[in-house]
N, C-alpha and C. Protein backbone atom coordinates (compact mmCIF):
# COMPACT_ATOMS: atom_id res chain seq x y z
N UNK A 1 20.37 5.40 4.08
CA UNK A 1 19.67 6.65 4.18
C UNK A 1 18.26 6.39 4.70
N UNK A 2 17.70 7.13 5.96
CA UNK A 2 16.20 6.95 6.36
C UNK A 2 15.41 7.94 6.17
N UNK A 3 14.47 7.84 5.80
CA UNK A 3 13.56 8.27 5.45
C UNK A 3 12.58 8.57 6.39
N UNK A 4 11.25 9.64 6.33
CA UNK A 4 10.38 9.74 7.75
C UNK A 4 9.37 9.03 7.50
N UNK A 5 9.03 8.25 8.43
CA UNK A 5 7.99 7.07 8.05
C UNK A 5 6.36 7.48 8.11
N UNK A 6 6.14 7.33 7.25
CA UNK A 6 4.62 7.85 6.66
C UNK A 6 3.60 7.01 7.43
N UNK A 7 2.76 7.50 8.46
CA UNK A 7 1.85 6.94 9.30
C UNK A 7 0.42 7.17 7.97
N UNK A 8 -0.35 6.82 8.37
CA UNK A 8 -1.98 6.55 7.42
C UNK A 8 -2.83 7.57 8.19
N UNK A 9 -3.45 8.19 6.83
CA UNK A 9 -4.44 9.21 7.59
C UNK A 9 -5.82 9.23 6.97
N UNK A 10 -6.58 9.87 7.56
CA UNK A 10 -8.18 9.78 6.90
C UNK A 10 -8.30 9.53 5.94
N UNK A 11 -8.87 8.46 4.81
CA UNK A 11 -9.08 7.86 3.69
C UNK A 11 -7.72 7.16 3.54
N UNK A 12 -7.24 6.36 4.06
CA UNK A 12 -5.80 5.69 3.69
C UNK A 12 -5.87 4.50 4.36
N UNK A 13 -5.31 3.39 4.16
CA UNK A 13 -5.11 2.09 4.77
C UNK A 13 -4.17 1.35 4.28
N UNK A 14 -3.52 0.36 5.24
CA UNK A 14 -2.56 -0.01 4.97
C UNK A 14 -2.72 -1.99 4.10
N UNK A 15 -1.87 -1.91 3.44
CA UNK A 15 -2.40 -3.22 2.95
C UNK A 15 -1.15 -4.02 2.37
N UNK A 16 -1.66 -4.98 2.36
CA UNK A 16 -0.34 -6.53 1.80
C UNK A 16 -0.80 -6.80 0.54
N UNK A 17 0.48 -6.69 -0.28
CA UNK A 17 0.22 -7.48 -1.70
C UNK A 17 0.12 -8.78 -1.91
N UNK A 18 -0.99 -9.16 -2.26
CA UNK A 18 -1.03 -10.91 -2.63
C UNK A 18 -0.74 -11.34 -4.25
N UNK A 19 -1.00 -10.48 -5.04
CA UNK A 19 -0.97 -10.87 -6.25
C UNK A 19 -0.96 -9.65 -7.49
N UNK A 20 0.38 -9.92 -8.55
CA UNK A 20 0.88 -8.82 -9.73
C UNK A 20 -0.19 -9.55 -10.54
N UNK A 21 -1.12 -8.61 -11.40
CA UNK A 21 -1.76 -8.75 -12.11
C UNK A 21 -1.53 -7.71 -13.37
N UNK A 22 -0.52 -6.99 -13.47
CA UNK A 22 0.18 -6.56 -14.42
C UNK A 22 -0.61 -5.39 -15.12
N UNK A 23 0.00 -4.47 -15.19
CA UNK A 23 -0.29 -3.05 -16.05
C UNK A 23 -0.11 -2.25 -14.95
N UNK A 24 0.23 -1.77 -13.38
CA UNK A 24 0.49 -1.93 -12.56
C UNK A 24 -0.72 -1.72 -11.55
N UNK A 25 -1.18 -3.05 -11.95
CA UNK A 25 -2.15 -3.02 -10.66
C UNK A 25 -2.25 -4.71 -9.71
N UNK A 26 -2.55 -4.60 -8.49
CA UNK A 26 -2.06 -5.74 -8.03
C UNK A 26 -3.42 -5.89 -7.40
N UNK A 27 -3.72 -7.44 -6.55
CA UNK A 27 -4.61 -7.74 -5.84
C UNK A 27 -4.28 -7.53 -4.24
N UNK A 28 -4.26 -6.76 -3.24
CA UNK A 28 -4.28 -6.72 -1.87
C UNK A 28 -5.02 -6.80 -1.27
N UNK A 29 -4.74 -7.16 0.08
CA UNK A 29 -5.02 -7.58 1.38
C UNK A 29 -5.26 -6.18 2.38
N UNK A 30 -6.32 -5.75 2.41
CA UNK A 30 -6.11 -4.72 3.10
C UNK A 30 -6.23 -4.89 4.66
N UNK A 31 -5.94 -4.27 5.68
CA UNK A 31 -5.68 -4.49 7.16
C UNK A 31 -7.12 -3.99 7.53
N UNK A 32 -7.94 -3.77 6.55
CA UNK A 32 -9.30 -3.87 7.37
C UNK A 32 -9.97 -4.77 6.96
N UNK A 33 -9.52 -5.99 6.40
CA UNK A 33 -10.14 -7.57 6.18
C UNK A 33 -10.89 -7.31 4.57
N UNK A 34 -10.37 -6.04 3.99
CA UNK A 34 -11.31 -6.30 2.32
C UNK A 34 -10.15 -6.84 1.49
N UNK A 35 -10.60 -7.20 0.32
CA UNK A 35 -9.59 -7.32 -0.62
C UNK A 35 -10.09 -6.62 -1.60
N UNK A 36 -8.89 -5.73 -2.02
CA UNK A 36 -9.28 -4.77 -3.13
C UNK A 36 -8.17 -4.81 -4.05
N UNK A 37 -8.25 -4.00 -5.32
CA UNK A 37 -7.04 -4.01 -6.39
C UNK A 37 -6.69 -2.70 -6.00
N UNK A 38 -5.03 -2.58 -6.05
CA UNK A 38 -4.35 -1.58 -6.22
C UNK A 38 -3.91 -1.43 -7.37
N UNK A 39 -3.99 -0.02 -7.68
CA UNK A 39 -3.17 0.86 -8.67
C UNK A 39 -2.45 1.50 -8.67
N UNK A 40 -1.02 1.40 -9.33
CA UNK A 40 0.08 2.71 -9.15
C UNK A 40 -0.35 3.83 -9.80
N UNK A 41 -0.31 4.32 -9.79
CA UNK A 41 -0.89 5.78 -10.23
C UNK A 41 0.09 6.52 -11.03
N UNK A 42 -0.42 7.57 -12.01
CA UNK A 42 0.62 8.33 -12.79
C UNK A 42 2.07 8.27 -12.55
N UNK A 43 2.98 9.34 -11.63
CA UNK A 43 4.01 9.44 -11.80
C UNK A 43 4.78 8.34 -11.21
N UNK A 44 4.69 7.71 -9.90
CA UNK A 44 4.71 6.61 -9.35
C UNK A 44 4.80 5.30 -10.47
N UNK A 45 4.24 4.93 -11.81
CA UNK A 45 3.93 3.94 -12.25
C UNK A 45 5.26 3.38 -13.12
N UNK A 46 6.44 3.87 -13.09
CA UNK A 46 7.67 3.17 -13.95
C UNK A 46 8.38 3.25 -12.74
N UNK A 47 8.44 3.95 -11.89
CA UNK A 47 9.70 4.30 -10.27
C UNK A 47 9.24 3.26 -9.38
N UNK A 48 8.13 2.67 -9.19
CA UNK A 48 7.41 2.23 -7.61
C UNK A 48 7.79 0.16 -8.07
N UNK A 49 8.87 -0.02 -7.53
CA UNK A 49 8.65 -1.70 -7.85
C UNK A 49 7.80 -2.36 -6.70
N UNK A 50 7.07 -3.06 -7.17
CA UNK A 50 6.07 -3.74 -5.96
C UNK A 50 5.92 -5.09 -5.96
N UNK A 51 6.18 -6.05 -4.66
CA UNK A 51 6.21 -7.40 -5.61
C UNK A 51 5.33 -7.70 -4.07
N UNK A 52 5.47 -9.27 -3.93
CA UNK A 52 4.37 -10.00 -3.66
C UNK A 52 4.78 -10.09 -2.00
N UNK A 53 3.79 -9.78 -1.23
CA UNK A 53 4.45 -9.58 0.51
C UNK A 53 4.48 -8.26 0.66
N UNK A 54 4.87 -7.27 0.07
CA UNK A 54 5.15 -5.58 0.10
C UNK A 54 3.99 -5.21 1.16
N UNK A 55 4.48 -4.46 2.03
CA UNK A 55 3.25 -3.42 2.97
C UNK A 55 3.40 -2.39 2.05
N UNK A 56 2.45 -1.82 2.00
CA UNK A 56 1.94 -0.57 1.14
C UNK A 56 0.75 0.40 1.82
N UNK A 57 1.04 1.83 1.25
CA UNK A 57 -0.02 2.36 2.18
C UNK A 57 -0.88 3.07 0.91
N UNK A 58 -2.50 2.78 1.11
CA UNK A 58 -3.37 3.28 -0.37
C UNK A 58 -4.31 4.20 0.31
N UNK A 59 -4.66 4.48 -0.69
CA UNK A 59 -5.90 5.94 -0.48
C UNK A 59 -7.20 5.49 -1.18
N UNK A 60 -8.22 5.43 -0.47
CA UNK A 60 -9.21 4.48 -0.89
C UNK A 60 -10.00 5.40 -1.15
N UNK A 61 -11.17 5.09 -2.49
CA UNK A 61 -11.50 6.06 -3.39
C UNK A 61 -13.17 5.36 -3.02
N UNK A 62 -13.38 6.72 -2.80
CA UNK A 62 -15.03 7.20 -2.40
C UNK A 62 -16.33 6.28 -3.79
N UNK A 63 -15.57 6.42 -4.91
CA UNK A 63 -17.05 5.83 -5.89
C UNK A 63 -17.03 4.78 -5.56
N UNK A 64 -15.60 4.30 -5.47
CA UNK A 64 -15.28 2.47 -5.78
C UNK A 64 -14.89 1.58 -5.01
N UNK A 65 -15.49 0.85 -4.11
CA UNK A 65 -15.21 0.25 -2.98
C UNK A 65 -13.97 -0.54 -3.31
N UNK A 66 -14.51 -1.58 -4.21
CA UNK A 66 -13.10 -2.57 -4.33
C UNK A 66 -11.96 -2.01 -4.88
N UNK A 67 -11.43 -0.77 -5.19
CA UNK A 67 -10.49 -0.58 -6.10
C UNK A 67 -9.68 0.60 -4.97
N UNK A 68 -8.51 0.56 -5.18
CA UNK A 68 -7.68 1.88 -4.15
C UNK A 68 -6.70 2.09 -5.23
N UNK A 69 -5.35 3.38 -4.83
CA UNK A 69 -4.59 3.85 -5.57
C UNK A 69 -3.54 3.56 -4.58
N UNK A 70 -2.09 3.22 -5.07
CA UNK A 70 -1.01 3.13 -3.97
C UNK A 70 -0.36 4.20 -4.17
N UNK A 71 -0.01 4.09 -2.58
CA UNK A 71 0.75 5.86 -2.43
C UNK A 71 2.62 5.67 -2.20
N UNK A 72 2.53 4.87 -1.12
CA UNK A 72 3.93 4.66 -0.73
C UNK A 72 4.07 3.07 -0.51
N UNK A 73 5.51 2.52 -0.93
CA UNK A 73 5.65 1.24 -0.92
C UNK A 73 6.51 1.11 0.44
N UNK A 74 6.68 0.77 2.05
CA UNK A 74 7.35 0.62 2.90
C UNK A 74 8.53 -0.22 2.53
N UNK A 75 9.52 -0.17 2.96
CA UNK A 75 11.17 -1.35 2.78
C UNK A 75 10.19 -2.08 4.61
N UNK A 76 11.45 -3.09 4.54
CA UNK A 76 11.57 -3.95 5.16
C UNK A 76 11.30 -3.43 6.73
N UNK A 77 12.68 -2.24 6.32
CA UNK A 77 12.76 -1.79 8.36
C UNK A 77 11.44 -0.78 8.33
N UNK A 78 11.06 -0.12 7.41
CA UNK A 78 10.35 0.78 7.72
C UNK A 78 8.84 -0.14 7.99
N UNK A 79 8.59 -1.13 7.63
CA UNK A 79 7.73 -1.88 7.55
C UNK A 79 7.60 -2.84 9.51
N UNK A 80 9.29 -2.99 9.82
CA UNK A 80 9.30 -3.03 11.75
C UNK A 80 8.94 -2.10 11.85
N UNK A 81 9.53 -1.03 11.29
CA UNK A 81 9.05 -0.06 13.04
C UNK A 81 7.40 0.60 13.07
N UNK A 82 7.07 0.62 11.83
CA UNK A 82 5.15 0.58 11.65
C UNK A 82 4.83 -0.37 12.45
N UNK A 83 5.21 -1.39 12.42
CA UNK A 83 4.52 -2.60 13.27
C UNK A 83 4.27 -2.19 14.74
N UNK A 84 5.74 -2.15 15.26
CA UNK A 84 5.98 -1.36 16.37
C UNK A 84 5.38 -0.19 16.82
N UNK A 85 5.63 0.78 16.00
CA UNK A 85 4.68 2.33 16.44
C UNK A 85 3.45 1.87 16.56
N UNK A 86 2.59 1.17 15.74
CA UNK A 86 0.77 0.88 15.66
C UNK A 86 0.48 0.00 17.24
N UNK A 87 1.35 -0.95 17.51
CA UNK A 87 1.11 -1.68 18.25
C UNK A 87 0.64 -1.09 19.96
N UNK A 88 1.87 0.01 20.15
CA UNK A 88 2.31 0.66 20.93
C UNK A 88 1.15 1.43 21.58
């Protein structure tokens, strides 16, 4: 089953998980060279499995530089064809 692939929009960036630091928040790699902690957020936080390598797309929060919230976790293919569409 496919899904419509969620492009990034004003306040959003896309980022790589480097490290589970547990309660669900992780250490990432964001694609604009910061490293910040992600957080799963409310309803998302028992449904969203996230492990280490995952592209993810976060919404980066205005008080707190180093810290973002994750929105959507990409699979594998959806994670090609982002590559592909951005490149393009």
């Amino acid at each position: 089953m496919r899904r419509e692939l969620i492009y990034k929009e004003d306040g959003q960036e896309y980022a790589e998980v480097q490290k589970a630091l547990g309660d669900g928040r992780f250490m990432i790699q964001c694609y604009d060279n910061i490293s910040r902690i992600g957080k799963i957020r409310g309803k998302h936080h028992r449904r969203m499995w996230i492990g280490v390598g995952d592209l993810i797309l976060i919404s980066l929060r205005d008080f707190e530089d180093g810290k973002a919230d994750v929105l959507h976790k990409y699979s594998t293919e959806e994670a090609r064809s982002l590559q592909v569409a951005t490149s393009v």
